[in-house]
Protein backbone atom coordinates (compact mmCIF):
# COMPACT_ATOMS: atom_id res chain seq x y z
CA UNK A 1 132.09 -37.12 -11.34
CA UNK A 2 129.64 -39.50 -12.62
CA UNK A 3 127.67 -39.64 -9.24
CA UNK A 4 127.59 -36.05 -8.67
CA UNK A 5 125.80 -35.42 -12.09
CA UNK A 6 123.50 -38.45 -11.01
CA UNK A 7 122.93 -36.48 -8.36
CA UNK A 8 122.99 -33.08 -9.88
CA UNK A 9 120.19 -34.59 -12.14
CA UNK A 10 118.10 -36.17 -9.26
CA UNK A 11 118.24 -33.17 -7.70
CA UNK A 12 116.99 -31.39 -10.64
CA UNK A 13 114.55 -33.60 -11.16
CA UNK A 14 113.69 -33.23 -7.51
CA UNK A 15 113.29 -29.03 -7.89
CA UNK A 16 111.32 -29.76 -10.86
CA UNK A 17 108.65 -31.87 -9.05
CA UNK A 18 108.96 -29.89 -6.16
CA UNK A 19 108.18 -26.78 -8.91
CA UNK A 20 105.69 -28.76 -10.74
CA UNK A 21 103.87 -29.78 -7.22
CA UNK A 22 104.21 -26.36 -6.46
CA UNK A 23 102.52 -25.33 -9.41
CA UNK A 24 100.18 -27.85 -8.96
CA UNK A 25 98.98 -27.32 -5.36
CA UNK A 26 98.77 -23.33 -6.37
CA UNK A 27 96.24 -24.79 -9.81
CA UNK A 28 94.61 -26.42 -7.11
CA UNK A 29 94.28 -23.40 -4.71
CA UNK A 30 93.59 -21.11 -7.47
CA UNK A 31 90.86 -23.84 -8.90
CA UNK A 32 89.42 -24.33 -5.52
CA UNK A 33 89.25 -21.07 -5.22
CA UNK A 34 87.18 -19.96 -8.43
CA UNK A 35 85.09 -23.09 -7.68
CA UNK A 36 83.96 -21.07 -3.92
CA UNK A 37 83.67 -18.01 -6.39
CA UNK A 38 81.30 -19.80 -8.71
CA UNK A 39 79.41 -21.65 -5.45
CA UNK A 40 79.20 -18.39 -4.24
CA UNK A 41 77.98 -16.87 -7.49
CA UNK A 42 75.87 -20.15 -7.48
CA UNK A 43 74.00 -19.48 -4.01
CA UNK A 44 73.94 -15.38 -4.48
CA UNK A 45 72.09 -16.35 -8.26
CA UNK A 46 69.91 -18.77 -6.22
CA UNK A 47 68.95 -16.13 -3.77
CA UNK A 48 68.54 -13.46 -6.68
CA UNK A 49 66.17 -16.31 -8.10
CA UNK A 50 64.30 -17.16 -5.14
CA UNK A 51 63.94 -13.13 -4.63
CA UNK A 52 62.94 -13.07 -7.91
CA UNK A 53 60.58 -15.55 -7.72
CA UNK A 54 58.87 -14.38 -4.52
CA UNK A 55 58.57 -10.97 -6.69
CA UNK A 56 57.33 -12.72 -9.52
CA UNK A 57 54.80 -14.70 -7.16
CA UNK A 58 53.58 -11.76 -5.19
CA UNK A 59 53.61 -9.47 -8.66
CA UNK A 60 51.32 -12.35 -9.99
CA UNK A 61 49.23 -12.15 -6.60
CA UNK A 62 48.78 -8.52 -6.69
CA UNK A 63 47.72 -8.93 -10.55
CA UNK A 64 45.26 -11.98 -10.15
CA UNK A 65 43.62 -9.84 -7.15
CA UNK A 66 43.57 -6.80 -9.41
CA UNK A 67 42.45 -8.97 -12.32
CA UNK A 68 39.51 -10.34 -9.59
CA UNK A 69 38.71 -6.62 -8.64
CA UNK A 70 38.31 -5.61 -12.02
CA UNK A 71 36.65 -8.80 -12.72
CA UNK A 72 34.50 -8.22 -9.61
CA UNK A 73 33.64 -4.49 -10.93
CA UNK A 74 33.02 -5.45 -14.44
CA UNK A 75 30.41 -7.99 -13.10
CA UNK A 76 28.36 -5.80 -10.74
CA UNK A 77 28.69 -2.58 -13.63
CA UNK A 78 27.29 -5.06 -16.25
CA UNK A 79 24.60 -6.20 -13.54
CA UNK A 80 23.63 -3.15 -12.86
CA UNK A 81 23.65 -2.67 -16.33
CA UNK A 82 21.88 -5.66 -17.09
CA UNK A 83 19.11 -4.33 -14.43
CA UNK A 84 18.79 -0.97 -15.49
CA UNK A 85 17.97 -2.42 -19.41
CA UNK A 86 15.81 -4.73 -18.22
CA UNK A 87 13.68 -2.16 -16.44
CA UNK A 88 14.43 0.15 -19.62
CA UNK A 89 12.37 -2.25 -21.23
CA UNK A 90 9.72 -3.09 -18.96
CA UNK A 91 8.67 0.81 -18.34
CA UNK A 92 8.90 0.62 -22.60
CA UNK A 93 6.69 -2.49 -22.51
CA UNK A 94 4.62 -0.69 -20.09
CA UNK A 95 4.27 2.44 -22.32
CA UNK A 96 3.21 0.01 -25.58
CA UNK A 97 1.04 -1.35 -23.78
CA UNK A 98 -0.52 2.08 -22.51
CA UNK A 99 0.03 3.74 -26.56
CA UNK A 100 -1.67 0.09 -27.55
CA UNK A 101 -4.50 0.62 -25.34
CA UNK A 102 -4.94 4.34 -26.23
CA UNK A 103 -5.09 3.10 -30.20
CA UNK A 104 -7.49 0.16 -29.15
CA UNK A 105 -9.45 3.40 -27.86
CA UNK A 106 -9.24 5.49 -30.67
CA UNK A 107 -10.36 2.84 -32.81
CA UNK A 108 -13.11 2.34 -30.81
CA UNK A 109 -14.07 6.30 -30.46
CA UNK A 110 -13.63 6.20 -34.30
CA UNK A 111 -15.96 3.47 -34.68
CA UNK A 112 -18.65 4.86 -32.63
CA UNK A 113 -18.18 8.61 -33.95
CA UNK A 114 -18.99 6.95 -37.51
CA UNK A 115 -21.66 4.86 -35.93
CA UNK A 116 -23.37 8.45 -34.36
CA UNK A 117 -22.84 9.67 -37.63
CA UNK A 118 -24.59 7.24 -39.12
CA UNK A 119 -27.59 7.09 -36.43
CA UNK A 120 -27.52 11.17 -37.05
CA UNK A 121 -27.98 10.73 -40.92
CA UNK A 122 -31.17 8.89 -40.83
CA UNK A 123 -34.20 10.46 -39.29
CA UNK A 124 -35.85 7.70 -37.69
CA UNK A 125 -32.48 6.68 -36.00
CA UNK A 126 -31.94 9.91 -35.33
CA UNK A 127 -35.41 10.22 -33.14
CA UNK A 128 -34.63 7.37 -31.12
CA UNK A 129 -31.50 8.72 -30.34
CA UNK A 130 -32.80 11.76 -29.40
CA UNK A 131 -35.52 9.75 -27.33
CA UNK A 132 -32.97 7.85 -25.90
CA UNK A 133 -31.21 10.60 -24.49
CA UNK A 134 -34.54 11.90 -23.72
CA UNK A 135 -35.65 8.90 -21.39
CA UNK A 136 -32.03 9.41 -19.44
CA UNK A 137 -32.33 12.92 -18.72
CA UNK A 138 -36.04 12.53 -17.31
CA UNK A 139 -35.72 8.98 -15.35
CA UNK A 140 -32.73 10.75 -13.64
CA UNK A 141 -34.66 14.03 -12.50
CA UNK A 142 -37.55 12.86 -11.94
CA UNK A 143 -39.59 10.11 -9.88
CA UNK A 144 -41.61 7.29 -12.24
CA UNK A 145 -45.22 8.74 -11.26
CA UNK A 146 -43.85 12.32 -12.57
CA UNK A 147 -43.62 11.32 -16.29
CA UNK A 148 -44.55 9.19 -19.14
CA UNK A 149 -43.10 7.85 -22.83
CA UNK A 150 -44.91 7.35 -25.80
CA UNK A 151 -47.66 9.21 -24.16
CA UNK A 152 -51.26 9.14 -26.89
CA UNK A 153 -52.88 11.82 -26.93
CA UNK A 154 -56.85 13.06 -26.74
CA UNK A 155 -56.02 14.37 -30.64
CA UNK A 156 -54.29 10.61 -31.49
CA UNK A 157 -51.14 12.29 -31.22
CA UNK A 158 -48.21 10.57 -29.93
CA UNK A 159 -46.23 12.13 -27.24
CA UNK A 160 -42.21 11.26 -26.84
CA UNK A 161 -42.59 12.11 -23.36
CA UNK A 162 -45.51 13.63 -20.95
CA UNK A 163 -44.75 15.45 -18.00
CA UNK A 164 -47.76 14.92 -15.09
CA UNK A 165 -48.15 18.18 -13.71
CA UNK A 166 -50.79 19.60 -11.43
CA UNK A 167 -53.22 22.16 -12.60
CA UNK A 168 -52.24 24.78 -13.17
CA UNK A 169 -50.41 24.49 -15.93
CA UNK A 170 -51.48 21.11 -16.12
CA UNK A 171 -48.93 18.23 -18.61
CA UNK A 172 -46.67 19.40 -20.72
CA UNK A 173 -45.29 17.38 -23.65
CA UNK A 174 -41.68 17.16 -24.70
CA UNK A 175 -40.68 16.47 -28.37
CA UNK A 176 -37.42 14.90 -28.85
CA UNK A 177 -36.99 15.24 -32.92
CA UNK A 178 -34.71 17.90 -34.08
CA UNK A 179 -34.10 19.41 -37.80
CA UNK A 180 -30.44 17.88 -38.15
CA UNK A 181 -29.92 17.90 -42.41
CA UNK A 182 -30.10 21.78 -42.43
CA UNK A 183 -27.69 22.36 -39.65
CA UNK A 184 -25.24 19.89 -41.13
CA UNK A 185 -25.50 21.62 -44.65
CA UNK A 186 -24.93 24.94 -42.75
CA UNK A 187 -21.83 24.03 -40.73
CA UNK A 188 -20.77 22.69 -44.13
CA UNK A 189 -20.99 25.16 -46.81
CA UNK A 190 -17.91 26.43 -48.00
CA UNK A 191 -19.14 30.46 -49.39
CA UNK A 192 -21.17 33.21 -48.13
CA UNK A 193 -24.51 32.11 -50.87
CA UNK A 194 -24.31 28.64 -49.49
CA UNK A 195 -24.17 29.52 -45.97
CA UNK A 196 -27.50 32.07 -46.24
CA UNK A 197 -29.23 29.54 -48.32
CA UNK A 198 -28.46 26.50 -45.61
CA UNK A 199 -29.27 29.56 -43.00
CA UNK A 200 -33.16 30.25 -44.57
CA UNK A 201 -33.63 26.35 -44.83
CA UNK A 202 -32.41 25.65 -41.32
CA UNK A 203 -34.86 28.44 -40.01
CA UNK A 204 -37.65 27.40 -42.36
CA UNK A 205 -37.24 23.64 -40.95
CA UNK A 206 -37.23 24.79 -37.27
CA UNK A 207 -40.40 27.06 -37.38
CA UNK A 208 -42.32 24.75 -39.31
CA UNK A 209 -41.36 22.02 -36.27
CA UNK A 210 -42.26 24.46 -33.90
CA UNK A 211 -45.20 24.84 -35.68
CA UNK A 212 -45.52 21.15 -35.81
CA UNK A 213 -45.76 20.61 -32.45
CA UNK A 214 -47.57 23.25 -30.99
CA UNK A 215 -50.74 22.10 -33.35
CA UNK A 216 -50.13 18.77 -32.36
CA UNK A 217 -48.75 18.47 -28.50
CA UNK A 218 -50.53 21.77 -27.05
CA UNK A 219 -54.54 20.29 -26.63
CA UNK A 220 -56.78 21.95 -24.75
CA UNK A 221 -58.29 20.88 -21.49
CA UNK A 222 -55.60 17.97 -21.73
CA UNK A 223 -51.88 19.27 -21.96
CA UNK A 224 -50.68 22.66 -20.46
CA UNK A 225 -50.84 25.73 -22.81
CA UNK A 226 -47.33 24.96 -24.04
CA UNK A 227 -44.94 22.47 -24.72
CA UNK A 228 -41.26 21.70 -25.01
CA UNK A 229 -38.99 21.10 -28.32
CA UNK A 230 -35.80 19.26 -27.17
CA UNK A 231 -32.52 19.91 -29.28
CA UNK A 232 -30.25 16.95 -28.33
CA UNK A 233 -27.23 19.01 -29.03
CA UNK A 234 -26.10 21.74 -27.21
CA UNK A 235 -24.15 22.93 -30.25
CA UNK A 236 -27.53 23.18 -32.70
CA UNK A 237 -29.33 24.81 -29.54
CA UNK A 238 -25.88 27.95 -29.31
CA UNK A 239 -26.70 28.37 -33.08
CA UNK A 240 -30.21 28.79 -32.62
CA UNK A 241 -30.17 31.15 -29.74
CA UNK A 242 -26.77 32.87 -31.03
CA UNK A 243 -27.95 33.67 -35.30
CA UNK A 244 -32.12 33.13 -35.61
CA UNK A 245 -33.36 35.06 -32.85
CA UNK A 246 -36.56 35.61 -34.55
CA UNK A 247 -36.87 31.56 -34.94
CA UNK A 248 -36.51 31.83 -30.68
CA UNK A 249 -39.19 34.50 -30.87
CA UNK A 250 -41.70 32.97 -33.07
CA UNK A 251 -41.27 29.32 -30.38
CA UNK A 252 -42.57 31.90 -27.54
CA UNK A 253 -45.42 33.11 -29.28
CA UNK A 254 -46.30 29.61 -30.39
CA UNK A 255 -45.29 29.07 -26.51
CA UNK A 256 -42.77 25.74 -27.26
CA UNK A 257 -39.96 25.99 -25.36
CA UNK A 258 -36.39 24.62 -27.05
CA UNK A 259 -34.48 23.26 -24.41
CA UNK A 260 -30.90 21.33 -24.77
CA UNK A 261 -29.89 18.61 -22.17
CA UNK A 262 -28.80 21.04 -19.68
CA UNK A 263 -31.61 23.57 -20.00
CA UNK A 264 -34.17 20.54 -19.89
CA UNK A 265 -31.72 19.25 -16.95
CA UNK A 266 -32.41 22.78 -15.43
CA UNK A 267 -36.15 23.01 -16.06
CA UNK A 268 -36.65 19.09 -14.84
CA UNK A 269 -35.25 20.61 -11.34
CA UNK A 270 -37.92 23.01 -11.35
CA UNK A 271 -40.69 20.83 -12.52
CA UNK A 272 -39.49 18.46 -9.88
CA UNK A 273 -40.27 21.71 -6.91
CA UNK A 274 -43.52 21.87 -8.35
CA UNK A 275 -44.24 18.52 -8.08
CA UNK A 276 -43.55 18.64 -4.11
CA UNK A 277 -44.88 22.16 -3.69
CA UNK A 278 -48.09 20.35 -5.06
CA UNK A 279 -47.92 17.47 -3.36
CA UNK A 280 -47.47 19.75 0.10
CA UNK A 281 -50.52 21.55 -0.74
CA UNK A 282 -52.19 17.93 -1.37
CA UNK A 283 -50.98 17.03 2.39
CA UNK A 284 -51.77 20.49 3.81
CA UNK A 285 -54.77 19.43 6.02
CA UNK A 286 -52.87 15.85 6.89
CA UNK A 287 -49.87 18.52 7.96
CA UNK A 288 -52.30 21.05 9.81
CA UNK A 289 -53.60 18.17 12.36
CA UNK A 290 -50.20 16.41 12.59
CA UNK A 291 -49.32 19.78 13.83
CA UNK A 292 -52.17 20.18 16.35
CA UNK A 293 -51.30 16.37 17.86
CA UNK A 294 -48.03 17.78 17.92
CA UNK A 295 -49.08 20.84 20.25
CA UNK A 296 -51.18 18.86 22.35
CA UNK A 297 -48.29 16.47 22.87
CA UNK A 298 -45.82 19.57 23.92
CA UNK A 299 -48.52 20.78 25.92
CA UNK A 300 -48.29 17.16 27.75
CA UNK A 301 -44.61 16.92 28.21
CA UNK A 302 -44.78 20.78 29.27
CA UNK A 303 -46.91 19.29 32.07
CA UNK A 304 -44.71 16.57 32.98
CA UNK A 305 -41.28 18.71 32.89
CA UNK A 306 -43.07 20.71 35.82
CA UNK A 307 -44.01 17.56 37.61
CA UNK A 308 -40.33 16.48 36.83
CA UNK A 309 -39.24 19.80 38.24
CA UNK A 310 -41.78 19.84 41.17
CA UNK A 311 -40.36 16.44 42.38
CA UNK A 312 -36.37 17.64 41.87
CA UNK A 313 -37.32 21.13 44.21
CA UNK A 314 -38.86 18.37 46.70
CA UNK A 315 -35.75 16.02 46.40
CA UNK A 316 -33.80 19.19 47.04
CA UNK A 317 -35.59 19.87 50.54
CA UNK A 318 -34.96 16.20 51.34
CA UNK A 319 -31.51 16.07 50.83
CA UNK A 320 -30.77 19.75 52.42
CA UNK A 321 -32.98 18.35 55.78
CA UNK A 322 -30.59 15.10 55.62
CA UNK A 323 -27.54 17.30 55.45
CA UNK A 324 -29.14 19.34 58.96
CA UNK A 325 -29.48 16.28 60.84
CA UNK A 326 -26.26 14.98 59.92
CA UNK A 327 -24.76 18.20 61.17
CA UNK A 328 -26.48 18.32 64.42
CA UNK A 329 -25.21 14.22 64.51
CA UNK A 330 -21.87 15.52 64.05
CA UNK A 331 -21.63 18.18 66.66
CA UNK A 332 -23.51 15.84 69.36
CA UNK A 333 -20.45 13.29 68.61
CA UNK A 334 -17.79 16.21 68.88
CA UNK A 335 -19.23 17.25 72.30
CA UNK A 336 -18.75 13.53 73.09
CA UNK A 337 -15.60 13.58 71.98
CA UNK A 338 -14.76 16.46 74.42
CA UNK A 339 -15.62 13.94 77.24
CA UNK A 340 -13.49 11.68 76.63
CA UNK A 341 -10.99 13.24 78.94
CA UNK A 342 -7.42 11.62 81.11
CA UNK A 343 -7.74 10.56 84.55
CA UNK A 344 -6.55 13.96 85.58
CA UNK A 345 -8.94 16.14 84.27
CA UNK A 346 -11.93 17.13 85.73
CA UNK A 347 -14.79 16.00 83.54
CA UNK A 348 -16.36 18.24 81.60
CA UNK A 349 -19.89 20.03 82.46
CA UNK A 350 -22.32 18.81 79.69
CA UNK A 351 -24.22 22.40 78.38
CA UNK A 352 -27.17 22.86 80.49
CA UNK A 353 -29.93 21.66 78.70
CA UNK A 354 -31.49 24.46 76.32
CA UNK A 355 -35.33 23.48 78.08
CA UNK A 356 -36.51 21.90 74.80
CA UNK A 357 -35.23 18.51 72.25
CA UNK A 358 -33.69 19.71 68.82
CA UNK A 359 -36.31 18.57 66.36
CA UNK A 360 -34.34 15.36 64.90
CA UNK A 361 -35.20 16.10 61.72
């Protein structure tokens, strides 16, 4: 009884470690088991990661290159940028510069508009201004031997300028003052009463230097039977001719001229025609027997043209009685030609002989 609860008991203690190793072994399965799960979590969360990664890495790659490209476009845009400003402000340098230079002119035009002014405002100025302008006119027109300045003459009077003409009309003396103060206070007054009082004194001031210089620049036997007044403005010469018609009138009876720089420009030209028409008359005879020599000498090389032609008509002859013999030369070497025959042949009878020798020539 004893022995077979001993063994009752080792056997339960046998089915309880066989249960427990049981157990055990399936722990063990079941552990090694989830363990593979997990590894193969692991490894599947590895590759997901590596995946990942490459993403990331190639994500990253795509964004640095677009980060370079935009970089890249940003750079050249504010190049181009930086070029277009930079010429921007050049061409606006450029254009200071130009509006600088245009002041720098104005400035200057100012200054000499105030500087005529004042050379305008004072007579004596004002003479040699018109003198000066004077002296350009005439040096350009006309040649040195045609004119003179500061001319004295016969009556002590002293000429601005003296044009040498031949007789008739003989010199004729130019006058380069001009009544300025008048004019001025005519373009300036502001009512009707102020303009016909500046109008009478203007006209009073040029007759009486009309006046003026027909008594003193018209002498007889020395100057021609007129002379010339010369306005240096073309606007005070339009307001003569265009409002005082009688002053113009009263200057051709007194026979002065008023001329402006073109209408002195104009009647230089003219003066400068007579000058050669006169100096063609001088040379008429010199002319007449250049002209004869010249006749004889046509005459002469008439002459030798018909020699020339005489001895081309002879050269002709020559060369056509050259061509005849060498004609006749050519036939007589045909006909020799002919004779040149094969064995076979008969020879060929020469022409019976014509009872006279072709003239070689």
């Amino acid at each position: 009884m004893g022995e077979t609860v001993v063994i009752a008991v080792v056997a339960a203690v046998f089915l309880l470690a066989a249960v427990f190793w049981y157990r055990a072994e399936r722990a063990r399965a079941e552990t090694a088991r989830r363990v593979a799960r997990v590894d193969e979590a692991a490894e599947k969360l590895m590759a997901a990661q590596s995946e990942l990664a490459g993403g990331q890495q190639m994500a990253q790659s795509g964004m640095n290159q677009r980060l370079d490209a935009i970089t890249k476009r940003l750079d050249e845009g504010l190049s181009k940028q930086t070029e277009k400003t930079g010429e921007t402000l050049r061409h606006l340098h450029e254009r200071i510069a130009v509006i600088d230079a245009a002041q720098k002119n104005l400035t200057e035009l100012s200054q000499q508009v105030v500087g005529l002014q004042d050379i305008l405002s004072n007579n004596q100025a004002r003479g040699a201004f018109g003198e000066i302008q004077l002296n350009d006119i005439v040096t350009s027109a006309l040649p040195p031997s045609a004119y003179g300045f500061q001319v004295k003459l016969g009556n002590g009077r002293m000429a601005d300028c003296l044009l040498h003409l031949p007789n008739p009309p003989g010199s004729i003396a130019i006058d380069a003052k001009f009544p300025l103060e008048s004019y001025r206070a005519l373009r300036e007054a502001k009512d009707e009463a102020g303009r016909t009082k500046a109008a009478r004194a203007f006209s009073a001031d040029v007759t009486k230097h009309v006046r003026d210089i027909a008594e003193r620049y018209i002498v007889a036997g020395e100057t021609a039977e007129s002379a010339l007044m010369f306005l240096p403005s073309e606007a005070v010469y339009a307001e003569l001719h265009a409002r005082f018609a009688a002053v113009v009138e009263d200057s051709y009876r007194r026979r002065v001229w008023i001329v402006s720089p073109t209408t002195l420009m104009a009647t230089l030209n003219t003066v400068r025609a007579v000058l050669k028409d006169a100096r063609m008359r001088e040379q008429a005879d010199v002319i007449q027997i250049e002209v004869l020599k010249m006749l004889t000498d046509v005459e002469r090389l008439d002459k030798r043209v018909g020699n020339l032609q005489r001895h081309f008509t002879q050269a002709t002859d020559d060369v056509q009685e050259i061509r005849t013999s060498t004609e006749k030369i050519t036939r007589r070497a045909n006909r020799i030609e002919e004779l040149q025959i094969g064995d076979d042949e008969q020879p060929a009878e020469l022409p019976p002989p014509s009872g006279r020798i072709e003239s070689a020539s």
